[in-house]
Protein backbone atom coordinates (compact mmCIF):
# COMPACT_ATOMS: atom_id res chain seq x y z
CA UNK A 1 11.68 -31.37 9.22
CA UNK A 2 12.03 -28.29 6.82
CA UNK A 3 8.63 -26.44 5.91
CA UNK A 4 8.86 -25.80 2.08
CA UNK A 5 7.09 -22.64 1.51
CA UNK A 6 4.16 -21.91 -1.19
CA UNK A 7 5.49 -18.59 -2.38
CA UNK A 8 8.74 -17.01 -1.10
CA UNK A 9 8.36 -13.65 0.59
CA UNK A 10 9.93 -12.26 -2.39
CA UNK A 11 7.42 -13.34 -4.73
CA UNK A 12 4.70 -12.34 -2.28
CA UNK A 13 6.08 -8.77 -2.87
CA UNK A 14 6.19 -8.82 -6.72
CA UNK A 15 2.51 -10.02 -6.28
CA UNK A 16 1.87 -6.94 -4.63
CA UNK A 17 3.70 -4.52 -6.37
CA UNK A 18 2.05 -5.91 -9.63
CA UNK A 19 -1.96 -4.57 -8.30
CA UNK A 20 -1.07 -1.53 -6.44
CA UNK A 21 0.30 2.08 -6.92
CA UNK A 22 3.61 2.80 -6.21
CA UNK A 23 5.03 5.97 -5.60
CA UNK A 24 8.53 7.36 -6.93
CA UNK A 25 10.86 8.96 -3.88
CA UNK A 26 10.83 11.68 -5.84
CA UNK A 27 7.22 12.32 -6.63
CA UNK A 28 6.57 11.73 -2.78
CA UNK A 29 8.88 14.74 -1.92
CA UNK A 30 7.43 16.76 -4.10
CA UNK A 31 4.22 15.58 -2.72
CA UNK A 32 5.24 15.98 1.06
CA UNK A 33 3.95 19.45 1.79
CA UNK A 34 0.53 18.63 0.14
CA UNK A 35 -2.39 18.92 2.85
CA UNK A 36 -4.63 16.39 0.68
CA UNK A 37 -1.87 13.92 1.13
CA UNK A 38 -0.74 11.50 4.13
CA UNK A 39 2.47 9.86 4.36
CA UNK A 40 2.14 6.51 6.44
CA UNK A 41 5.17 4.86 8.33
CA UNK A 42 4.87 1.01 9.21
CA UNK A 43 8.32 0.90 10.46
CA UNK A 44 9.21 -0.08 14.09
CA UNK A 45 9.19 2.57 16.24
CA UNK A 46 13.02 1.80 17.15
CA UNK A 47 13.72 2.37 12.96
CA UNK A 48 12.02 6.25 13.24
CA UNK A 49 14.11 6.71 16.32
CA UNK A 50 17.17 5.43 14.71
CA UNK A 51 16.96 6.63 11.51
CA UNK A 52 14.80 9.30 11.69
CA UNK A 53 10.85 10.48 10.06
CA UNK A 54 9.26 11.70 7.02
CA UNK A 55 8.32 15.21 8.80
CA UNK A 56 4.32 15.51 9.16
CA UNK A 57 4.37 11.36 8.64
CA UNK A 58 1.82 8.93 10.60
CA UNK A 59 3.03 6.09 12.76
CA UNK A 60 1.28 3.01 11.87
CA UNK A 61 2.98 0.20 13.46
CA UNK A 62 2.90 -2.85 11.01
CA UNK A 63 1.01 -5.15 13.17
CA UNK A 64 -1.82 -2.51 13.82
CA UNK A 65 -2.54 -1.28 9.95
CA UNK A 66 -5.40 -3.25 9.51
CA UNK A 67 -7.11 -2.73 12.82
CA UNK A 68 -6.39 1.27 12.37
CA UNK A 69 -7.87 1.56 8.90
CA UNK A 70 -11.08 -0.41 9.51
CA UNK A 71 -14.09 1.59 11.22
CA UNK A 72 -15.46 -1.82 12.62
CA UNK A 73 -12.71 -2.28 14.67
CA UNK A 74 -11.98 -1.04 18.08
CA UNK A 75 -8.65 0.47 17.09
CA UNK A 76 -9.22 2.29 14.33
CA UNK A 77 -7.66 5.74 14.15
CA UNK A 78 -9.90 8.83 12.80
CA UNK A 79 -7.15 10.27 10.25
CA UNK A 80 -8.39 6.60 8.34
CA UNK A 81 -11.64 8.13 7.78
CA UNK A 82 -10.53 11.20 6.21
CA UNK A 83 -10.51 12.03 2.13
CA UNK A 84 -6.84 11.94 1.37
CA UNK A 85 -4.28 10.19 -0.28
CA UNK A 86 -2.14 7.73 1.84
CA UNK A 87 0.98 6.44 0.76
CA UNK A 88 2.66 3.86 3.08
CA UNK A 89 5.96 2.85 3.43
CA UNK A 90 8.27 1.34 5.09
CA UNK A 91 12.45 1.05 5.30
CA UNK A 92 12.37 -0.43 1.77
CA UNK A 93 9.20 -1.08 0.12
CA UNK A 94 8.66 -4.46 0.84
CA UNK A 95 6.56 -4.61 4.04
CA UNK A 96 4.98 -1.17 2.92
CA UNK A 97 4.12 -3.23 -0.66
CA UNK A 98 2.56 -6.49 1.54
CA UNK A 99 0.43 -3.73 3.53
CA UNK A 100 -1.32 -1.86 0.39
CA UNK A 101 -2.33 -5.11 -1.02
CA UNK A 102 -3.74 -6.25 1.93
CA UNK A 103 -5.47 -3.06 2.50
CA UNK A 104 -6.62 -2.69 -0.96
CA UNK A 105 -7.74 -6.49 -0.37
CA UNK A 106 -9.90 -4.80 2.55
CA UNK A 107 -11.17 -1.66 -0.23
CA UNK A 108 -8.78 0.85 1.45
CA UNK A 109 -7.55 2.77 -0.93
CA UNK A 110 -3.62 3.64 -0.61
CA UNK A 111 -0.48 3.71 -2.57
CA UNK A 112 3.26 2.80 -1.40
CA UNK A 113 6.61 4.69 -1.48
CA UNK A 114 8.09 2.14 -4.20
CA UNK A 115 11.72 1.94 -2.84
CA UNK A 116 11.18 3.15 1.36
CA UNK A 117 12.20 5.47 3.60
CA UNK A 118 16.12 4.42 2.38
CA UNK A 119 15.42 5.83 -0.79
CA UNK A 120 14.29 8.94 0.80
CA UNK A 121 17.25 9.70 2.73
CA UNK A 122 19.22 9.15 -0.19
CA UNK A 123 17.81 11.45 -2.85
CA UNK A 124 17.68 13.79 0.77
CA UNK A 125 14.27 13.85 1.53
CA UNK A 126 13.78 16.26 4.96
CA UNK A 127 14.14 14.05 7.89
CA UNK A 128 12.77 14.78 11.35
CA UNK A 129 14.06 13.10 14.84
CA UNK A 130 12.08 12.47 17.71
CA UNK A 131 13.39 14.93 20.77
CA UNK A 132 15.94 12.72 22.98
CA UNK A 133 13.92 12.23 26.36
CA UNK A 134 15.75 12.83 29.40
């Protein structure tokens, strides 16, 4: 038996996208440099070493976002705590989009990168790559 689904994943991201900020690539790299800002990446860890970083960017595995962000919790990472702008993102704004909400849910403020890091490579956004270990 087939589970029929609620709300497509699709229309979970459009829900999203509708109540939080979203970010144009090219405002972002413009805004890269900025000390009062901090780029988040949700991606995999295999997608940064594959395809590469935003340079000064955060790794914030998907899975741990929540836990990282919340001072209760017994994961949560200091930079959280700090007065900046985040900006999340992801390979292509979808799973970055899901994340905001959910933080913003939580009363985390944060914005996403609208169209991911994909969109960033290809309007040439500077890419780091971690060092090859030996």
């Amino acid at each position: 038996m087939m589970n029929k689904l609620k709300r497509s994943s699709a229309e979970m991201v459009a829900e999203a996208k509708a109540k939080i900020e979203e970010i144009e690539t090219v405002d972002l790299i413009a805004m890269a440099n900025d000390p009062d800002v901090v780029i988040v990446d949700i991606r995999d860890i295999r997608e940064r070493q594959r395809s590469g970083y935003i340079p000064g960017s955060v790794h914030a595995p998907r899975g741990m976002v929540e836990f990282w962000i919340d001072p209760e919790s017994p994961y949560f990472k200091d930079i959280f705590a700090e007065d900046k702008k985040f900006v999340f993102h992801c390979a292509s704004g979808w799973r970055s989009a899901l994340t905001v909400a959910t933080l913003q849910d939580m009363g985390f403020e944060a914005a996403h990168l609208r169209e991911g890091f994909t969109s960033w490579e290809k309007q040439n956004g500077p890419i780091e790559f971690p060092e090859k270990k030996n």
